[in-house]
C-alpha atoms as a PDB file:
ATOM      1  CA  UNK A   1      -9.404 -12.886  13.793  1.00  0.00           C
ATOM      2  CA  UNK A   2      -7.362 -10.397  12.380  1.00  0.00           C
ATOM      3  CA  UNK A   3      -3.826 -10.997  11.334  1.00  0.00           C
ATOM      4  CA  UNK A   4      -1.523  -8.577  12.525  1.00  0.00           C
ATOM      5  CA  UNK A   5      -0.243  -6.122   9.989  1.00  0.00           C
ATOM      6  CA  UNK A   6       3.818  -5.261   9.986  1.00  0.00           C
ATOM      7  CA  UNK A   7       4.154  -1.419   9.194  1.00  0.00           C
ATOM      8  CA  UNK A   8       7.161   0.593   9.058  1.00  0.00           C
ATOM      9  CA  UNK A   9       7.523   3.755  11.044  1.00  0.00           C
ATOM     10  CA  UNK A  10       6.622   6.251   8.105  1.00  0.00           C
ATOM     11  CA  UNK A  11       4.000   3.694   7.062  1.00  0.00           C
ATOM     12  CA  UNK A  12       2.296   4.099   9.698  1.00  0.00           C
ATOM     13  CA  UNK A  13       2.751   8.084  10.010  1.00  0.00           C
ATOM     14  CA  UNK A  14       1.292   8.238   6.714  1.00  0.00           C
ATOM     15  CA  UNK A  15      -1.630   6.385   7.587  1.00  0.00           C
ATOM     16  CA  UNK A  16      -2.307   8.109  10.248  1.00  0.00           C
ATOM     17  CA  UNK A  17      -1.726  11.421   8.616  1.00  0.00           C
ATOM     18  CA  UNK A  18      -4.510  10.270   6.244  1.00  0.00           C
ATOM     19  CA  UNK A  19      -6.786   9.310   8.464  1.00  0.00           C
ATOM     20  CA  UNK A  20      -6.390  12.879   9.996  1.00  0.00           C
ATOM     21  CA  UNK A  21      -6.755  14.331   7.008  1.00  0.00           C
ATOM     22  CA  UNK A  22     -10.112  12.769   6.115  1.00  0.00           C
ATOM     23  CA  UNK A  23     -11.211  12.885   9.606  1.00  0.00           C
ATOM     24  CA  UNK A  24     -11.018  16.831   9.700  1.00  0.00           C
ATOM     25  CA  UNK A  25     -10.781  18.647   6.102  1.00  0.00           C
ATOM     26  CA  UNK A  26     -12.221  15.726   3.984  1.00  0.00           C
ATOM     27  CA  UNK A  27     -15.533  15.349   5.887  1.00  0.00           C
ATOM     28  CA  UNK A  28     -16.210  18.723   6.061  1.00  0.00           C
ATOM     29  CA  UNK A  29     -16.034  19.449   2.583  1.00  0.00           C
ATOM     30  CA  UNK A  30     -17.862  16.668   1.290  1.00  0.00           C
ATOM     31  CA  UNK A  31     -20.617  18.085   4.010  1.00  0.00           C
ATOM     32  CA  UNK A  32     -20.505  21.237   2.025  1.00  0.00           C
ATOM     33  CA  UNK A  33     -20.165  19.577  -1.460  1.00  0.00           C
ATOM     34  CA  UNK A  34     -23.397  17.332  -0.301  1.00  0.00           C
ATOM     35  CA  UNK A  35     -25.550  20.624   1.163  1.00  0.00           C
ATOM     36  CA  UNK A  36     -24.769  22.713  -2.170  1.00  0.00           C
ATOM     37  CA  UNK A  37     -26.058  19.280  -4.070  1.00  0.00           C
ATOM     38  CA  UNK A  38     -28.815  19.193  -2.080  1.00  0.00           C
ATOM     39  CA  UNK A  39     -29.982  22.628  -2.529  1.00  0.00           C
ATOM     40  CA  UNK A  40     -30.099  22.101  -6.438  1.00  0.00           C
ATOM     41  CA  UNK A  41     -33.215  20.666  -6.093  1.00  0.00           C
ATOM     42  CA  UNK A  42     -35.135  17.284  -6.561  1.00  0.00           C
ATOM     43  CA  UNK A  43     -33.259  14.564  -5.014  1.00  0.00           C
ATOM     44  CA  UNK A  44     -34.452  11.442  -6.822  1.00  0.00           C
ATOM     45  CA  UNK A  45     -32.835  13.719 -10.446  1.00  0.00           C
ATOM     46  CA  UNK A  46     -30.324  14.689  -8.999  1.00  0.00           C
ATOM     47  CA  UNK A  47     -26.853  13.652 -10.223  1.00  0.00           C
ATOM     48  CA  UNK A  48     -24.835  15.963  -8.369  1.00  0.00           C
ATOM     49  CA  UNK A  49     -26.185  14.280  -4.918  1.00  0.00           C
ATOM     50  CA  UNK A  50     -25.854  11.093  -6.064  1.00  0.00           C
ATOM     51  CA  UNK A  51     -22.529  11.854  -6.978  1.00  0.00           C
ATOM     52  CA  UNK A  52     -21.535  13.631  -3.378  1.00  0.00           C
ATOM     53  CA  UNK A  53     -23.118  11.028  -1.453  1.00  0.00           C
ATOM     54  CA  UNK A  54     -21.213   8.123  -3.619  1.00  0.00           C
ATOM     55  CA  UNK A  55     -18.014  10.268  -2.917  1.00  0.00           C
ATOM     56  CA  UNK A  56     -18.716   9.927   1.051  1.00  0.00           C
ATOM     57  CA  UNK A  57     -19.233   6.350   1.325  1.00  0.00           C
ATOM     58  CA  UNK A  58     -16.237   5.844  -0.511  1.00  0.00           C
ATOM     59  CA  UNK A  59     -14.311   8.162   1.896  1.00  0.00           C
ATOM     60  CA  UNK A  60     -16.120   6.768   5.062  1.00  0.00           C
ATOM     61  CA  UNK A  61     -14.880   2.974   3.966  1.00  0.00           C
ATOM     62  CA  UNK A  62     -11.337   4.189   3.625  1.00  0.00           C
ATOM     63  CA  UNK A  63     -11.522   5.433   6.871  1.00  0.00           C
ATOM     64  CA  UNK A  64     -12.609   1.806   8.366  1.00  0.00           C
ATOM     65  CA  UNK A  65     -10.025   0.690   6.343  1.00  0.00           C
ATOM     66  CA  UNK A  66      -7.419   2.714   8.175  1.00  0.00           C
ATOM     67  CA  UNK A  67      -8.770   2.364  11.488  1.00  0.00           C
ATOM     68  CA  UNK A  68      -8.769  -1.613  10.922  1.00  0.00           C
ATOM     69  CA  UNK A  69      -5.439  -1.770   9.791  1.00  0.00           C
ATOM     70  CA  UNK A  70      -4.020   1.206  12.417  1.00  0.00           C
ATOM     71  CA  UNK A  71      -5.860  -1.234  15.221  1.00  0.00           C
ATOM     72  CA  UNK A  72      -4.103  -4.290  13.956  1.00  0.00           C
ATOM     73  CA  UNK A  73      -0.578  -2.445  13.117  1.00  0.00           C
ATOM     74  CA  UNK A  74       2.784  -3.680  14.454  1.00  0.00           C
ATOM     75  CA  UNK A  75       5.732  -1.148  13.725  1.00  0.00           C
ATOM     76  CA  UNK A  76       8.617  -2.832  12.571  1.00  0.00           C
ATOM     77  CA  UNK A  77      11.398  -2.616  14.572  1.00  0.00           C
ATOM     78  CA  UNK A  78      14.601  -1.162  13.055  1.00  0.00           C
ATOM     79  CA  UNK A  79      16.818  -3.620  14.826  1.00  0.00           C
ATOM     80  CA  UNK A  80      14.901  -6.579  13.442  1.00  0.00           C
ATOM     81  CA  UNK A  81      15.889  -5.538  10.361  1.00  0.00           C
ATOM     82  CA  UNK A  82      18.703  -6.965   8.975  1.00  0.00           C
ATOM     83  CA  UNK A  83      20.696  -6.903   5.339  1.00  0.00           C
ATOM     84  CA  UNK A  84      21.240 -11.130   5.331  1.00  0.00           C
ATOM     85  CA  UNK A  85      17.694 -11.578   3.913  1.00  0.00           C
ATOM     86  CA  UNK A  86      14.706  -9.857   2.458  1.00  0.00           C
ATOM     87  CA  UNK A  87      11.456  -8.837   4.593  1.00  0.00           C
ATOM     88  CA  UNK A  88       9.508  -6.426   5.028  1.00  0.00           C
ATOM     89  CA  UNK A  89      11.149  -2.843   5.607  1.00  0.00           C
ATOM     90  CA  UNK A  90      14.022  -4.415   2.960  1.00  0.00           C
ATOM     91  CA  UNK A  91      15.207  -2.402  -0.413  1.00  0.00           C
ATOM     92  CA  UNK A  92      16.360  -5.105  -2.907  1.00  0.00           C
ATOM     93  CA  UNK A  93      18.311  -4.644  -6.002  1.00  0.00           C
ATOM     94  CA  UNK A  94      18.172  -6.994  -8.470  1.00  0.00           C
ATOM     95  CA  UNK A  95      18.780  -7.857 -11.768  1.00  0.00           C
ATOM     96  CA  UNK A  96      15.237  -8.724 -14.138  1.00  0.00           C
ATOM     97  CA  UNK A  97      16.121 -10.891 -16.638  1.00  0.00           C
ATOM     98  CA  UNK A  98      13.402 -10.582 -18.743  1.00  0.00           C
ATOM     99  CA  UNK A  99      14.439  -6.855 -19.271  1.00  0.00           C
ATOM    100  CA  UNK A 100      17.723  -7.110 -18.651  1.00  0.00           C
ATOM    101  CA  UNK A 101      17.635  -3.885 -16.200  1.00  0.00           C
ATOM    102  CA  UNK A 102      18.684  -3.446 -12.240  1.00  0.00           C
ATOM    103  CA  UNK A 103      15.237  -3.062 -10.314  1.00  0.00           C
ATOM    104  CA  UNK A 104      15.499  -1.471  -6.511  1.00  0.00           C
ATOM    105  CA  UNK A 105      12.207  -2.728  -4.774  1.00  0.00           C
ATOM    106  CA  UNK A 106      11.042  -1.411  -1.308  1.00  0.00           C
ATOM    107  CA  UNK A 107       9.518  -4.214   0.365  1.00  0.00           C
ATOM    108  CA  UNK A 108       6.576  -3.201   2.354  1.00  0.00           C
ATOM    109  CA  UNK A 109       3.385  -4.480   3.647  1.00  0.00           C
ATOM    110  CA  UNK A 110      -0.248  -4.413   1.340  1.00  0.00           C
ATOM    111  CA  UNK A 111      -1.304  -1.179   3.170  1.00  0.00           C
ATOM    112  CA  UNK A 112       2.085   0.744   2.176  1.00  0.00           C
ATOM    113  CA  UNK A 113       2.060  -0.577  -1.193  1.00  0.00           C
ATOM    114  CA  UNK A 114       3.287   2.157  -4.111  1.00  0.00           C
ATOM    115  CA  UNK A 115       4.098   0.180  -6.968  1.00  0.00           C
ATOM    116  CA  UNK A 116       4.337   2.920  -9.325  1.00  0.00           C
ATOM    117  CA  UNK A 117       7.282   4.016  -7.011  1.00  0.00           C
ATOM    118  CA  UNK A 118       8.571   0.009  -6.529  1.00  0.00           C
ATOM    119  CA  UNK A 119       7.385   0.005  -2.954  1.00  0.00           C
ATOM    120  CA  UNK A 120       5.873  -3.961  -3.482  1.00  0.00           C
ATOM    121  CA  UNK A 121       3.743  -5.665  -1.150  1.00  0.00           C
ATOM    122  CA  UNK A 122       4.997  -8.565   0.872  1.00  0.00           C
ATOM    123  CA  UNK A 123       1.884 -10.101  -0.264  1.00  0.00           C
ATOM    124  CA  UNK A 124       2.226  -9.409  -4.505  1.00  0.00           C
ATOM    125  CA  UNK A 125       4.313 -12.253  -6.729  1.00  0.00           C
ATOM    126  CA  UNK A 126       7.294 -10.283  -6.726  1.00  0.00           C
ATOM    127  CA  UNK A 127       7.098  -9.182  -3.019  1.00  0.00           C
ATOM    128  CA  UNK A 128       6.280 -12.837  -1.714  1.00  0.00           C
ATOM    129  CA  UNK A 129       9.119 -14.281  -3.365  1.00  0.00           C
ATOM    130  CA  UNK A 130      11.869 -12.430  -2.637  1.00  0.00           C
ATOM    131  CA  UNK A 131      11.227 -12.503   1.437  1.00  0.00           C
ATOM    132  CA  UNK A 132      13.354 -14.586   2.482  1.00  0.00           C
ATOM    133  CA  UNK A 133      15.905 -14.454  -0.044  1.00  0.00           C
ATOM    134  CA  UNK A 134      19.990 -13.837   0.140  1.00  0.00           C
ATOM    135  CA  UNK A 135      22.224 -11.772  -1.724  1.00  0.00           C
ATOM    136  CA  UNK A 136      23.290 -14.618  -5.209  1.00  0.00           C
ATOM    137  CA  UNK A 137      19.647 -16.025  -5.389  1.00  0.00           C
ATOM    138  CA  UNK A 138      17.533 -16.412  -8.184  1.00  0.00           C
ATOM    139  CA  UNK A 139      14.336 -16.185  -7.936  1.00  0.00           C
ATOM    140  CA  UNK A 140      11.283 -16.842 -10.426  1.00  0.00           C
ATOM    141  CA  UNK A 141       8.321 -15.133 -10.099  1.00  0.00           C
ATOM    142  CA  UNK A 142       4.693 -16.417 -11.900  1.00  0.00           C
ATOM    143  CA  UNK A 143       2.873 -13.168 -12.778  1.00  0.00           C
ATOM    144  CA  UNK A 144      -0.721 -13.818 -13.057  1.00  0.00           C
ATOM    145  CA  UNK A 145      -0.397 -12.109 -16.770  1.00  0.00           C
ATOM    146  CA  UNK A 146       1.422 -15.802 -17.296  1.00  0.00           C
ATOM    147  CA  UNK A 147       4.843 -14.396 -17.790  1.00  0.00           C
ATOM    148  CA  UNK A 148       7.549 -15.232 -15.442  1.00  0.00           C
ATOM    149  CA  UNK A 149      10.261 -13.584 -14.319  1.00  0.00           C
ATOM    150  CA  UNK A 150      13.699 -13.838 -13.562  1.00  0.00           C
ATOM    151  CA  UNK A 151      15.468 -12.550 -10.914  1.00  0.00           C
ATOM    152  CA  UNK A 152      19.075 -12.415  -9.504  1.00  0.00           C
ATOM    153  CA  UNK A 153      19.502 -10.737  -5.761  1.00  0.00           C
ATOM    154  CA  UNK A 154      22.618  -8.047  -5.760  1.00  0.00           C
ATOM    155  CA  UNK A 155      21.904  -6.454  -2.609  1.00  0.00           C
ATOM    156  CA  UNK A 156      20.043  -5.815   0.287  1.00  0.00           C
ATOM    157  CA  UNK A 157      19.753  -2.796   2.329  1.00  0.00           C
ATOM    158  CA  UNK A 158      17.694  -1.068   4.935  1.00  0.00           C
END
């Protein structure tokens, strides 16, 4: 069975915006990308079509992807939300040790992850062990690179 998946309000708009998007403009072109490979010639040499055709599966398997997790989606409430601990729909400050730098993480769930914009998964090292955690905590992290981290909560907020 599948577990239930906490999303937050945009979360889940921009999933489904996605999933409109690849539904409607997506499909079509990769129809017309696939006909004009197609029309190059001899399939079994033909790179272009391979490519094309590579390029839909991967699209079709993202859209599975969304439907599964849009199926199994809970929105997270607002009110459940609250700034004594961290979970999911939580923006943390803290302090990283290690670099000696003030770090604001969005906590979110795996299908919302951005890390390249600090929006961490509940579900990555850094995610999984702050839930939980109050403002004065230190936490240590294990990355799977080996090092480990240090850090101190500051705040909490929505």
């Amino acid at each position: 069975m599948q577990k239930e998946i906490l999303l937050t309000a945009q979360g889940l708009k921009a999933l489904e915006d996605e999933l409109d998007y690849l539904k409607t403009t997506k499909r079509k072109e990769m129809a017309e990308k696939i006909a004009l490979a197609r029309s190059y010639g001899d399939l079994s040499e033909n790179s272009e079509y391979d490519d094309a055709k590579n390029e839909q599966a991967q699209m079709e398997a993202r859209i599975a992807d969304i439907e599964v997790t849009l199926k199994h989606a809970r929105i997270l409430d607002e009110s459940e939300i609250t700034n004594e601990h961290v979970h999911i729909g939580s923006k943390v400050k803290v302090f990283n040790t290690l670099f000696e730098e003030e770090v604001v993480y969005n906590i979110v769930s795996a299908s919302e992850a951005e890390p390249e914009n600090n929006k961490i998964s509940d579900e990555s090292p850094v995610g999984h062990a702050l839930l939980d955690k109050k403002v004065g905590e230190k936490v240590t992290v294990d990355l799977p690179n080996g090092t480990q981290l240090e850090l101190d909560v500051l705040e909490i907020t929505r």
